[in-house]
C-alpha atoms as a PDB file:
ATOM      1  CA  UNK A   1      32.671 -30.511 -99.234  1.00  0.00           C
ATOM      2  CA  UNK A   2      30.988 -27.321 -99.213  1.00  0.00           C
ATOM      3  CA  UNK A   3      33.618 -24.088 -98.688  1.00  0.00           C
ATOM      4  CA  UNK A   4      34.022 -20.745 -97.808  1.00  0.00           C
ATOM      5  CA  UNK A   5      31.910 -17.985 -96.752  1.00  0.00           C
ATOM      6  CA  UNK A   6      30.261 -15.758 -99.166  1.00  0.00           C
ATOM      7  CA  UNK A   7      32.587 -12.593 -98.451  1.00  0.00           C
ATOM      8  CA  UNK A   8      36.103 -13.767 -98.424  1.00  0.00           C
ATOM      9  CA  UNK A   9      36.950 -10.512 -95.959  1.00  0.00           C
ATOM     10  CA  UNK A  10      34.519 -12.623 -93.327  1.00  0.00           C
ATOM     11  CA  UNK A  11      36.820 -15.351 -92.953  1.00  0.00           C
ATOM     12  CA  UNK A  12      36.474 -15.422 -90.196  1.00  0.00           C
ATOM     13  CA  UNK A  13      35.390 -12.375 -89.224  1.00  0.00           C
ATOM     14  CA  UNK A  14      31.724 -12.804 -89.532  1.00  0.00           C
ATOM     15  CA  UNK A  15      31.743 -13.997 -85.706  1.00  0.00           C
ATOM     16  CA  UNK A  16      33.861 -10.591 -84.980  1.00  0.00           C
ATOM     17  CA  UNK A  17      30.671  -7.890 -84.852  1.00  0.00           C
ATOM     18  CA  UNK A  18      28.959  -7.237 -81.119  1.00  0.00           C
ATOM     19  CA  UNK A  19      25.820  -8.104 -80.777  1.00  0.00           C
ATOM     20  CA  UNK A  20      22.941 -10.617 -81.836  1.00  0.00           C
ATOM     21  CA  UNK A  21      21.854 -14.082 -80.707  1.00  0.00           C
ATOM     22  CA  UNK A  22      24.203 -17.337 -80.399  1.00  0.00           C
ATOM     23  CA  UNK A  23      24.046 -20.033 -82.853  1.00  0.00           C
ATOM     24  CA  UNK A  24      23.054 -22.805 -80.514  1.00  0.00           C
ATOM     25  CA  UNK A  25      20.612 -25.722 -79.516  1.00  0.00           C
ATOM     26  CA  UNK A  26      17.947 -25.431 -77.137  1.00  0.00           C
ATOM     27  CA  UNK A  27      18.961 -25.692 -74.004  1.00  0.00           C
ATOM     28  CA  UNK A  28      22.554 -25.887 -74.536  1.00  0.00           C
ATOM     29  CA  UNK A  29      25.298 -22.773 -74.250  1.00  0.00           C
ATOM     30  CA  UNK A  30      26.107 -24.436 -77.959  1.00  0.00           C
ATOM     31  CA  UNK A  31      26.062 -26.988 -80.125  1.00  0.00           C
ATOM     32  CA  UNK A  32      28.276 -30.181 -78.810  1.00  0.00           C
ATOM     33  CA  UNK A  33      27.972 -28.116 -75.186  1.00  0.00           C
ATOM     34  CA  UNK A  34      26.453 -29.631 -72.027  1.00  0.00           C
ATOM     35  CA  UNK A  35      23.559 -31.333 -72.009  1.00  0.00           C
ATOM     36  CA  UNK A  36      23.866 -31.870 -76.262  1.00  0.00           C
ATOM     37  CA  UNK A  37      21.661 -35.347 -77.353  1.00  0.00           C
ATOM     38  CA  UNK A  38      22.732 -37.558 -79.924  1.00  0.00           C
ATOM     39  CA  UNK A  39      20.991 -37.656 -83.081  1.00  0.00           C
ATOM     40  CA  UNK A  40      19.858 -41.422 -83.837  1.00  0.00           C
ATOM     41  CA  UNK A  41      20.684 -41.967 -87.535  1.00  0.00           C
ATOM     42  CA  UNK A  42      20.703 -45.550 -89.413  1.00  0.00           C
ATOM     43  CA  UNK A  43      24.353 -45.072 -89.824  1.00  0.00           C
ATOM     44  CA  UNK A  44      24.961 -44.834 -86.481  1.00  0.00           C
ATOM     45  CA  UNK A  45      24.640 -42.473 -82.995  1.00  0.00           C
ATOM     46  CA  UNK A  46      25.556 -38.818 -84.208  1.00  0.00           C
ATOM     47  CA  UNK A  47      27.285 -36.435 -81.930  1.00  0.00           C
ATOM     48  CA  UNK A  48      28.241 -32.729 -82.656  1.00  0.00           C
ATOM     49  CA  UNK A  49      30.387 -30.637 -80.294  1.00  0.00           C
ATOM     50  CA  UNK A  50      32.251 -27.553 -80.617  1.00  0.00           C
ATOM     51  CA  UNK A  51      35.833 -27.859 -82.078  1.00  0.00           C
ATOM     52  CA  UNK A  52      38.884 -27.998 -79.336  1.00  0.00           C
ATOM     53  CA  UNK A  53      42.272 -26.688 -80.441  1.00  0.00           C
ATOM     54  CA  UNK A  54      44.202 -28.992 -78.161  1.00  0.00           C
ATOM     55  CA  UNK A  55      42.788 -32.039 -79.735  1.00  0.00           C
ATOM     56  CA  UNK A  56      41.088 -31.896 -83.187  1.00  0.00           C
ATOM     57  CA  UNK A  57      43.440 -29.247 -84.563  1.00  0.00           C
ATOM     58  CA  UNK A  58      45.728 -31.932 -86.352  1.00  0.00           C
ATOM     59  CA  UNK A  59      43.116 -33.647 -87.297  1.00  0.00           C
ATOM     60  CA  UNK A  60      41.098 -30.935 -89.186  1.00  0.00           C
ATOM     61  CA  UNK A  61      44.345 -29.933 -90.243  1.00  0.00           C
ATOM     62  CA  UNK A  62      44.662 -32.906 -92.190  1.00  0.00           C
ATOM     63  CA  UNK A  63      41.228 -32.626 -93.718  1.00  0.00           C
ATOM     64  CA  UNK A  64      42.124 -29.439 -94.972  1.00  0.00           C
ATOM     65  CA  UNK A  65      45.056 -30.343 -96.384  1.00  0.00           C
ATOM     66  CA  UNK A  66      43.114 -32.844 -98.522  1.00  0.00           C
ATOM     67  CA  UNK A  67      43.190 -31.235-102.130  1.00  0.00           C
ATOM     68  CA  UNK A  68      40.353 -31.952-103.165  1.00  0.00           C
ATOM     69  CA  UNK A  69      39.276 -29.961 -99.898  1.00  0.00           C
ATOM     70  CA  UNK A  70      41.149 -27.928-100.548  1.00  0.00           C
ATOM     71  CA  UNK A  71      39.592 -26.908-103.512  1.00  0.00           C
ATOM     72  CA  UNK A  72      36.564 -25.668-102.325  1.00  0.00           C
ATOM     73  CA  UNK A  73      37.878 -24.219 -98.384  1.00  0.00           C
ATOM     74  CA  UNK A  74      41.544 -22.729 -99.540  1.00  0.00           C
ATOM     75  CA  UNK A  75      42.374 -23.246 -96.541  1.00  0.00           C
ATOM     76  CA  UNK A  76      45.461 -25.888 -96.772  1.00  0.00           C
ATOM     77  CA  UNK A  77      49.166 -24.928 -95.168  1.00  0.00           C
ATOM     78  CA  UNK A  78      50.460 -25.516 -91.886  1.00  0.00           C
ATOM     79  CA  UNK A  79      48.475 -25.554 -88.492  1.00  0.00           C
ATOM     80  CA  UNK A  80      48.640 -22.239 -87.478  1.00  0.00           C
ATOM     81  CA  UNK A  81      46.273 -21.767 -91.224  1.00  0.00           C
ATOM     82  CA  UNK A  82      43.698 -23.817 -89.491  1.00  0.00           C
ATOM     83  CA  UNK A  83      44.277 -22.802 -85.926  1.00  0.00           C
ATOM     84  CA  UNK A  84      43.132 -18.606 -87.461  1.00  0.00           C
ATOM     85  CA  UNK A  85      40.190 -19.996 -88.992  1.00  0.00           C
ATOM     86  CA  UNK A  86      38.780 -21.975 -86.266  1.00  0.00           C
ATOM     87  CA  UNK A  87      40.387 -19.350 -83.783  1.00  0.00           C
ATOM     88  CA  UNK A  88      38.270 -16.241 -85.179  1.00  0.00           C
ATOM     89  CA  UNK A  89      34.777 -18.505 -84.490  1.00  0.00           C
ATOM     90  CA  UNK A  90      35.876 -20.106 -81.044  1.00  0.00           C
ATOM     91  CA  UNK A  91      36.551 -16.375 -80.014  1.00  0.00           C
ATOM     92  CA  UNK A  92      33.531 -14.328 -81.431  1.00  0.00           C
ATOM     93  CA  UNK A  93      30.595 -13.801 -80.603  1.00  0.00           C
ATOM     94  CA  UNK A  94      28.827 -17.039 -81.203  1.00  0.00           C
ATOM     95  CA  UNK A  95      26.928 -16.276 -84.697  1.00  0.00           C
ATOM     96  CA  UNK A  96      29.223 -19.301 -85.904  1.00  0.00           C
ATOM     97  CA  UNK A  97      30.086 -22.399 -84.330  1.00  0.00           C
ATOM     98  CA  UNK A  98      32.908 -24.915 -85.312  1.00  0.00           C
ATOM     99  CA  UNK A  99      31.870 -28.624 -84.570  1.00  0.00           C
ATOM    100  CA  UNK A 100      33.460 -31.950 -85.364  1.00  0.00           C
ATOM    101  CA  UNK A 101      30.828 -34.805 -86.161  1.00  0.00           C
ATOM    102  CA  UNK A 102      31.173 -37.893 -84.433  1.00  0.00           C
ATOM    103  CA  UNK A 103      29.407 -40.801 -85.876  1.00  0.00           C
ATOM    104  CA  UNK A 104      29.405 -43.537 -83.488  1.00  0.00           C
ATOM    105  CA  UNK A 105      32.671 -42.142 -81.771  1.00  0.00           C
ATOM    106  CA  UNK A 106      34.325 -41.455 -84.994  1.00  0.00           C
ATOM    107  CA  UNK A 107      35.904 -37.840 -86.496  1.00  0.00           C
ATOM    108  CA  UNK A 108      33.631 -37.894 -89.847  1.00  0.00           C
ATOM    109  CA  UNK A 109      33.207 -33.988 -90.499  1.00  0.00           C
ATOM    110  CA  UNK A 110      33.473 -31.035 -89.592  1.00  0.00           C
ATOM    111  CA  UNK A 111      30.417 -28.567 -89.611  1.00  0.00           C
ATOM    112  CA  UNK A 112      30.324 -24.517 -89.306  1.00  0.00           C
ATOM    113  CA  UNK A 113      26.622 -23.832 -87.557  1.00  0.00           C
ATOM    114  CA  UNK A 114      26.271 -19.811 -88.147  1.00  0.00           C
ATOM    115  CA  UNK A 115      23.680 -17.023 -88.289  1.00  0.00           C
ATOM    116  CA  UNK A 116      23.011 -16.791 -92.386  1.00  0.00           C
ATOM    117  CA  UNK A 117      20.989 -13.735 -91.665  1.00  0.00           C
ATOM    118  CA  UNK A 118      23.623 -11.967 -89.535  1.00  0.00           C
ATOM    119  CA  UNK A 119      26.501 -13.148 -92.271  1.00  0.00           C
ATOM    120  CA  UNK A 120      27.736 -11.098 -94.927  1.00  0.00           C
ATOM    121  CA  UNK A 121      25.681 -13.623 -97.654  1.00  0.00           C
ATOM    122  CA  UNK A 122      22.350 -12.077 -96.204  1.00  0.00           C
ATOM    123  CA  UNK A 123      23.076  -9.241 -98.636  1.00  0.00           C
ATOM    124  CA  UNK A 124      22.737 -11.467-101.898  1.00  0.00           C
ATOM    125  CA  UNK A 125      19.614 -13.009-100.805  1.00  0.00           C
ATOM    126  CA  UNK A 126      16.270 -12.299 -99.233  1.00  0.00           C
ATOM    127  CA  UNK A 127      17.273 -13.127 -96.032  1.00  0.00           C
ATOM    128  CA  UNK A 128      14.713 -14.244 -92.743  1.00  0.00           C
ATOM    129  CA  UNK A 129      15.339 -13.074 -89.130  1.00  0.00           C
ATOM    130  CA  UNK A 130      17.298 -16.297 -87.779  1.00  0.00           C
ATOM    131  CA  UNK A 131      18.079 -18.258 -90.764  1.00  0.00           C
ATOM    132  CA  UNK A 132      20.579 -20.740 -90.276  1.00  0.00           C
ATOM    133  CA  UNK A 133      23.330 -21.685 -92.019  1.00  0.00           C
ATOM    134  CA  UNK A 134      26.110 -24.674 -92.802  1.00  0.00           C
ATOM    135  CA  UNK A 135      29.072 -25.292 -94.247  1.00  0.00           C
ATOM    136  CA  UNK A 136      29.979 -28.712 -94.608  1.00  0.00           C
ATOM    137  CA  UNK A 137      33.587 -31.015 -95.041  1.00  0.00           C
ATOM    138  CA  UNK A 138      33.331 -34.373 -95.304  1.00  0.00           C
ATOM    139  CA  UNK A 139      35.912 -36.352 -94.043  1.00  0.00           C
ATOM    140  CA  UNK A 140      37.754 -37.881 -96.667  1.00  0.00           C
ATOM    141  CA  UNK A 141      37.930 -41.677 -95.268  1.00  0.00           C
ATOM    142  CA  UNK A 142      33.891 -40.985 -95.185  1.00  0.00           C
ATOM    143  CA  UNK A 143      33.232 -39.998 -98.971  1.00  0.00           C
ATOM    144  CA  UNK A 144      31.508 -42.085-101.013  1.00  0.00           C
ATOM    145  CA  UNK A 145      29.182 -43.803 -98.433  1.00  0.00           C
ATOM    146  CA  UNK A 146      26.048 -41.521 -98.613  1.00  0.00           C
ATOM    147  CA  UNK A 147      27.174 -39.923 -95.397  1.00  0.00           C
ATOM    148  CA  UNK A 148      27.047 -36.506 -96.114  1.00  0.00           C
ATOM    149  CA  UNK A 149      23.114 -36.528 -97.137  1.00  0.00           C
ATOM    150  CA  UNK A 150      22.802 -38.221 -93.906  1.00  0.00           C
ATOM    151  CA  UNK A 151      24.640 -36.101 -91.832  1.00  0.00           C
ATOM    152  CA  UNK A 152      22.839 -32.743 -93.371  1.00  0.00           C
ATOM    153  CA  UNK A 153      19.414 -34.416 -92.901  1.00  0.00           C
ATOM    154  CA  UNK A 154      19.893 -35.093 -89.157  1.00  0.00           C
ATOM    155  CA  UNK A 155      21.563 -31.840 -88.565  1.00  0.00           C
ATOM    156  CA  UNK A 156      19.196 -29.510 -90.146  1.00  0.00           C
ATOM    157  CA  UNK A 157      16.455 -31.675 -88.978  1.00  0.00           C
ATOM    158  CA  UNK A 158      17.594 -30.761 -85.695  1.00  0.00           C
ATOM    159  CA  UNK A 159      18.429 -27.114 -85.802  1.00  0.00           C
ATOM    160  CA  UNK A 160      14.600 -26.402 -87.100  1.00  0.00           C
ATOM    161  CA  UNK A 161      13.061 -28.586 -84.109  1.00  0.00           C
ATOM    162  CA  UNK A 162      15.624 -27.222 -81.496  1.00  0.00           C
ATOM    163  CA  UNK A 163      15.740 -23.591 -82.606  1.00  0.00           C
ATOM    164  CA  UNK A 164      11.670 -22.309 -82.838  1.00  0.00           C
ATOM    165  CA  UNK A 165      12.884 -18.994 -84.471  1.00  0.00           C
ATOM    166  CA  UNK A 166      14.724 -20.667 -86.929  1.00  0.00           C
ATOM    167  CA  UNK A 167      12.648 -21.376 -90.164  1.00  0.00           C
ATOM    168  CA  UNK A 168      15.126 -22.647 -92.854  1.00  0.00           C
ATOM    169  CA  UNK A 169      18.525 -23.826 -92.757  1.00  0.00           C
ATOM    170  CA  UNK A 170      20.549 -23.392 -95.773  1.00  0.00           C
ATOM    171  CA  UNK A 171      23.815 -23.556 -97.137  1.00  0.00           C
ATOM    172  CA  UNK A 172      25.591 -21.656-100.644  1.00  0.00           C
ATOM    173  CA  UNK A 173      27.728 -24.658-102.037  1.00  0.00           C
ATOM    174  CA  UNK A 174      29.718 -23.544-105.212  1.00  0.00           C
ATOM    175  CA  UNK A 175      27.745 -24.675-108.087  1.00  0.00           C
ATOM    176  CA  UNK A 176      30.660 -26.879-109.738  1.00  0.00           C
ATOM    177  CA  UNK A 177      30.972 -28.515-106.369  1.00  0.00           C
ATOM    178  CA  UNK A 178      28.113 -31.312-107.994  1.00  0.00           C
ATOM    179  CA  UNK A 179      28.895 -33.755-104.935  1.00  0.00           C
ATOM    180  CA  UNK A 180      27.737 -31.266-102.333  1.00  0.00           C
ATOM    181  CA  UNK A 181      24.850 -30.107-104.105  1.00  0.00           C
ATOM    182  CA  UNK A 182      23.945 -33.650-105.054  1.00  0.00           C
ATOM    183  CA  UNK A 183      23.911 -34.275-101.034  1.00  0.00           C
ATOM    184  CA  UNK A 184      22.427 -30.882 -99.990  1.00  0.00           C
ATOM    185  CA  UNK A 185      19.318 -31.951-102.159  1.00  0.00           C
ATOM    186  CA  UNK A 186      19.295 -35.421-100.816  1.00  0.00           C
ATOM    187  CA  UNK A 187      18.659 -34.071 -97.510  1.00  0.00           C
ATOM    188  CA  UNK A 188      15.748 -32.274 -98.556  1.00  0.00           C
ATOM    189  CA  UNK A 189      16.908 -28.667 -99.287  1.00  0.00           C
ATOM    190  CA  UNK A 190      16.047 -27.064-102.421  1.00  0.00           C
ATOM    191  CA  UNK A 191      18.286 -25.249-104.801  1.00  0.00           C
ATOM    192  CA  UNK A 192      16.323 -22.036-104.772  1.00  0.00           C
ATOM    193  CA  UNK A 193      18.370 -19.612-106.416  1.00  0.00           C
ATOM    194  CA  UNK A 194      21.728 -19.423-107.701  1.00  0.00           C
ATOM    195  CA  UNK A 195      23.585 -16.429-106.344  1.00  0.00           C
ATOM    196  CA  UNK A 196      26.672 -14.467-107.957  1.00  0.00           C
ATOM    197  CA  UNK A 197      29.240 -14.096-104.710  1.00  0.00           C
ATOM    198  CA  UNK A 198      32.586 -12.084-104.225  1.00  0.00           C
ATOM    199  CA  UNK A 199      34.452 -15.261-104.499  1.00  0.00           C
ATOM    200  CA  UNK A 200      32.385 -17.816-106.448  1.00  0.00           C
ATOM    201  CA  UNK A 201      28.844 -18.731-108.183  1.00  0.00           C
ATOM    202  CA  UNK A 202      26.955 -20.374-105.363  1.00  0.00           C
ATOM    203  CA  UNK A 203      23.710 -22.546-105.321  1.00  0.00           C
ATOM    204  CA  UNK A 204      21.245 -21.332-102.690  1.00  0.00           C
ATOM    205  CA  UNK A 205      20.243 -24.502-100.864  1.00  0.00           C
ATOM    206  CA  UNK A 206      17.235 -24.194 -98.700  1.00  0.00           C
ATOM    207  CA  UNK A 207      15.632 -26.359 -96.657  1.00  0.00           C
ATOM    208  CA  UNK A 208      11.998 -25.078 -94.718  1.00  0.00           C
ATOM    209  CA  UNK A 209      10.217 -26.193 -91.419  1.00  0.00           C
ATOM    210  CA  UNK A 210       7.652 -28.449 -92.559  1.00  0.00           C
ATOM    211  CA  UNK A 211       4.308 -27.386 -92.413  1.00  0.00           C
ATOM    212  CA  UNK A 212       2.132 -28.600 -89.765  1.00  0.00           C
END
């Protein structure tokens, strides 16, 4: 739904550099790790855990093979295309994580969790210490249905209550990608600012801790 980095030389080499903290949830090494809760969402129970090669590499495969994925994440070809990209996150340092959503037990997207402020985007905008960031792909049996405004909602929802240092998650869809903007402001983030990347015109979607 959403796509690529901002820097197409980070892909995926933005989880490459030493240092700096772990995307994660509270508690947990990472997101989908031990000790991970469900989300409770009126679609259904909502689990996220990290991406395995030996299982959901076919699958994701197949997602990205979609062309109208393809389209935004130019990432479609054989396995081993797939296997690099997920590869270069499972392997880094943590400042991205790969997770497959699982809405009551079913494969219905695959999220990237990373460091915004740490990524090479935080040089075309004024970037916070520990913003967070998402990319999104819908499955393609699950378009259509609302899900990805729902999914967005209960993930970002999470990250700011789980992460304290955390506050905004946002996400730089392409603007002609009109579905994923459309769902990005559904689930309460903001189109801020639109932002001229190395590899495409992005809208700046930004969604703040609420005040309290």
């Amino acid at each position: 739904m959403q796509g690529q980095p901002a820097d197409p030389a980070a892909r995926p080499g933005r989880t490459g550099r030493p240092g700096g903290d772990p995307v994660g949830v509270r508690g947990d090494r990472q997101p989908g790790g031990p000790g991970v809760r469900p989300i409770a969402t009126s679609a259904g129970e909502l689990v996220l855990r990290t991406v395995q090669l030996s299982t959901d590499l076919d699958l994701i495969t197949g997602w990205m093979n979609d062309p109208e994925t393809d389209r935004w994440w130019a990432l479609a070809g054989p396995p081993g295309t797939t296997a690099a990209h997920l590869a270069g996150q499972l392997d880094g340092d943590g400042r991205s994580r790969p997770v497959l959503a699982l809405l009551d037990g079913e494969p219905t997207g695959y999220f990237e969790l990373y460091r915004a402020d740490l990524d090479p985007l935080a040089a075309h905008y004024p970037a916070r210490p520990h913003d967070l960031g998402i990319h999104l792909l819908l499955a393609p049996a699950a378009r259509g249905r609302g899900l990805g405004a729902l999914l967005l909602d209960a993930i970002a929802a999470r990250l700011l209550r789980d992460e304290p240092r955390c506050t905004r998650v946002l996400a730089e869809p392409d603007v002609r990608n009109t579905p994923s903007v459309r769902a990005f402001t559904a689930a309460g983030f903001t189109r801020a600012a639109d932002l001229d990347l190395p590899d495409k015109r992005a809208a700046l979607m930004i969604r703040a801790r609420p005040e309290t």
